[in-house]
C-alpha atoms as a PDB file:
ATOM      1  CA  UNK A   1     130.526 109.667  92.665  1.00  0.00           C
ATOM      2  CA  UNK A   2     129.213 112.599  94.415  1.00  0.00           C
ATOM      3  CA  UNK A   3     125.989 113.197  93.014  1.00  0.00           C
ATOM      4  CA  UNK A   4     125.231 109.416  93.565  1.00  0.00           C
ATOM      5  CA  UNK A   5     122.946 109.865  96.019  1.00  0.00           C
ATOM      6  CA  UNK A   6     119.169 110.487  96.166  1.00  0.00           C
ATOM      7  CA  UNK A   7     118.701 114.504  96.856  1.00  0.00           C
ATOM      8  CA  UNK A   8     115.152 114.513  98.035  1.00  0.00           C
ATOM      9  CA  UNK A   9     114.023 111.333 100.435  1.00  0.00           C
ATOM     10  CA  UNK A  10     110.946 110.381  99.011  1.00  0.00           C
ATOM     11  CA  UNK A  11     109.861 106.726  97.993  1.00  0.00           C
ATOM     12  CA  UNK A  12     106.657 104.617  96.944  1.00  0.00           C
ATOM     13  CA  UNK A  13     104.771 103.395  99.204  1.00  0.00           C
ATOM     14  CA  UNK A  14     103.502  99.474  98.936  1.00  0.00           C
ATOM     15  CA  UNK A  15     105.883  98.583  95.536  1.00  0.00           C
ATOM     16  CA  UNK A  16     108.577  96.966  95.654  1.00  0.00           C
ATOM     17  CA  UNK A  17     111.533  98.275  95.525  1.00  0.00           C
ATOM     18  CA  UNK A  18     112.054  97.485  92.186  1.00  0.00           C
ATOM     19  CA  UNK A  19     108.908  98.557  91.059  1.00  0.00           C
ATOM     20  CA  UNK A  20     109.142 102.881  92.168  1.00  0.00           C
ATOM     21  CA  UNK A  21     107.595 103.928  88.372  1.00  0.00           C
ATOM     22  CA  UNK A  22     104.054 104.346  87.657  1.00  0.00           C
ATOM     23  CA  UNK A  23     105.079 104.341  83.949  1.00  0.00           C
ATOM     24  CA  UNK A  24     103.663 101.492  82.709  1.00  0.00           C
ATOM     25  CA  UNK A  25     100.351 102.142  84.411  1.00  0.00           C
ATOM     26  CA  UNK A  26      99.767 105.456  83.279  1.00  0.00           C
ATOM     27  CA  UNK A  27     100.583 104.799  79.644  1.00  0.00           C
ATOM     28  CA  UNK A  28      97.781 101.944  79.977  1.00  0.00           C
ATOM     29  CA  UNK A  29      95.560 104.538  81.295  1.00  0.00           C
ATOM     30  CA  UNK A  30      96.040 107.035  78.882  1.00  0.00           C
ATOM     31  CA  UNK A  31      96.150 105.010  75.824  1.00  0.00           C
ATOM     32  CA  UNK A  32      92.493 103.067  77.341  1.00  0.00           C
ATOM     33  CA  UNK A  33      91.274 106.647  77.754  1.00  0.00           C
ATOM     34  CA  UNK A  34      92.666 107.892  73.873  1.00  0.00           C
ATOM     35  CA  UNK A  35      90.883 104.980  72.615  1.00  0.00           C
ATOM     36  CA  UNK A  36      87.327 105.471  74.368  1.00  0.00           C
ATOM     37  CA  UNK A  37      87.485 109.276  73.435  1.00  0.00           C
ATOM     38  CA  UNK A  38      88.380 108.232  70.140  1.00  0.00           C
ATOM     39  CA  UNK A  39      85.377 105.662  70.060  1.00  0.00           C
ATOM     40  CA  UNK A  40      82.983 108.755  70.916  1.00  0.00           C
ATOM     41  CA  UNK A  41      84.185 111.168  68.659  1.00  0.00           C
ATOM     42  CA  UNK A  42      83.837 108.760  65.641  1.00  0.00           C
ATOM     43  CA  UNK A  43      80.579 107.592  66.653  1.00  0.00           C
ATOM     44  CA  UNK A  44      78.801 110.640  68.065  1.00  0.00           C
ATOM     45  CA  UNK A  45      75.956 112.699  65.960  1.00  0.00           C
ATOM     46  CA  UNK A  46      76.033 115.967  68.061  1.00  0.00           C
ATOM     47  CA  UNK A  47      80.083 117.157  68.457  1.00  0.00           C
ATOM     48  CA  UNK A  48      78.690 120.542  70.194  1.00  0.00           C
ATOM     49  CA  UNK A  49      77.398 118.418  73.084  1.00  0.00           C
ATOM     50  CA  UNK A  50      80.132 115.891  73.084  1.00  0.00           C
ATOM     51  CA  UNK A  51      81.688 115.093  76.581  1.00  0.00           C
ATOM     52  CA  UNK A  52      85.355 113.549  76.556  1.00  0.00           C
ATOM     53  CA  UNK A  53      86.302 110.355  79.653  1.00  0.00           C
ATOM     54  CA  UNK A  54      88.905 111.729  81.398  1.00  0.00           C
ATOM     55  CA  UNK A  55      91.521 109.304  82.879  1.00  0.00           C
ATOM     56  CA  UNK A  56      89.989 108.961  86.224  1.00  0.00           C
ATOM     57  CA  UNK A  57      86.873 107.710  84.632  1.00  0.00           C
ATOM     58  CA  UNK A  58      88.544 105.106  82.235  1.00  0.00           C
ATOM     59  CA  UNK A  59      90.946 103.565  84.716  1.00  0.00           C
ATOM     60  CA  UNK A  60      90.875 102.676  88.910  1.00  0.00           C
ATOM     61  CA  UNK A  61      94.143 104.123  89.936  1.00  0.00           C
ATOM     62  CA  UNK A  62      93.702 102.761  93.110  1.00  0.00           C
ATOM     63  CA  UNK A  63      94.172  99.740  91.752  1.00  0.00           C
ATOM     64  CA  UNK A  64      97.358 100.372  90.883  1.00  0.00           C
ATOM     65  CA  UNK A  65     100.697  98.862  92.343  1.00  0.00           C
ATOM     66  CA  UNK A  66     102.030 101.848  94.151  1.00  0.00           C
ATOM     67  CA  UNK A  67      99.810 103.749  97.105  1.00  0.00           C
ATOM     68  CA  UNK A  68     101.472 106.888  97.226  1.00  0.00           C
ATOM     69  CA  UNK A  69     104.918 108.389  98.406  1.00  0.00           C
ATOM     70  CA  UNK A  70     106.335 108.754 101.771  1.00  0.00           C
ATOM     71  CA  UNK A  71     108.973 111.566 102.912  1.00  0.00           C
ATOM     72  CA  UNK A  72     111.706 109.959 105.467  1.00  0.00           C
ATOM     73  CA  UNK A  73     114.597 110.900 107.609  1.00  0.00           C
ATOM     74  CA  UNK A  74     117.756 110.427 105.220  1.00  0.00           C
ATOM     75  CA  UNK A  75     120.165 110.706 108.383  1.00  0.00           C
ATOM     76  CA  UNK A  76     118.437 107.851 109.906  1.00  0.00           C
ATOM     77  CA  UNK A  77     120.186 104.462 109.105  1.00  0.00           C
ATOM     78  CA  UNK A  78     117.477 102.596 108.393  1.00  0.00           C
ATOM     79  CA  UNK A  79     116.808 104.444 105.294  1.00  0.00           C
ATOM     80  CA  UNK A  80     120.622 104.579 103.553  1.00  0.00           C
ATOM     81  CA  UNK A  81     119.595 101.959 100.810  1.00  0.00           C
ATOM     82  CA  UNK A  82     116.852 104.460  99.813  1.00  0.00           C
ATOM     83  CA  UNK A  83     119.508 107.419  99.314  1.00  0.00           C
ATOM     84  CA  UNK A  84     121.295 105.653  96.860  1.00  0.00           C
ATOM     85  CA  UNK A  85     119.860 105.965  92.911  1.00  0.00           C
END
């Protein structure tokens, strides 16, 4: 049990604390963005001017569940439920 604790103090900010993976989100995103590029590709004429969405266009990700991460103090006692994995 030595390495049982969180090396760098980082978390998510505005998730719950359950909820610390963008996973889900970004596979939505990617998989929404694979699927309009794909749409383009097969229905496009001219392929030499063809511009592919990026993910940023396809999906808000502000709009997602997590706002960012937040560095803390990992001597302060407040934060010893975040240390652990």
């Amino acid at each position: 049990m030595s390495r049982s604790k969180r090396k760098t103090p980082v978390r998510g900010i505005c998730g719950s604390r359950h909820h610390i993976s963008e996973k889900t989100e970004k596979r939505k995103a990617n998989r929404k963005m694979r699927r309009k590029n794909k749409v383009l590709l097969e229905t496009s004429s001219n392929l030499d001017q063809l511009l592919f969405k990026h993910k940023d266009e396809v999906e808000d990700v502000y709009g997602w569940s997590k706002d960012g991460k937040i560095r803390f103090d990992p001597k302060d006692p407040r934060w010893k439920k975040e240390l652990r994995k």
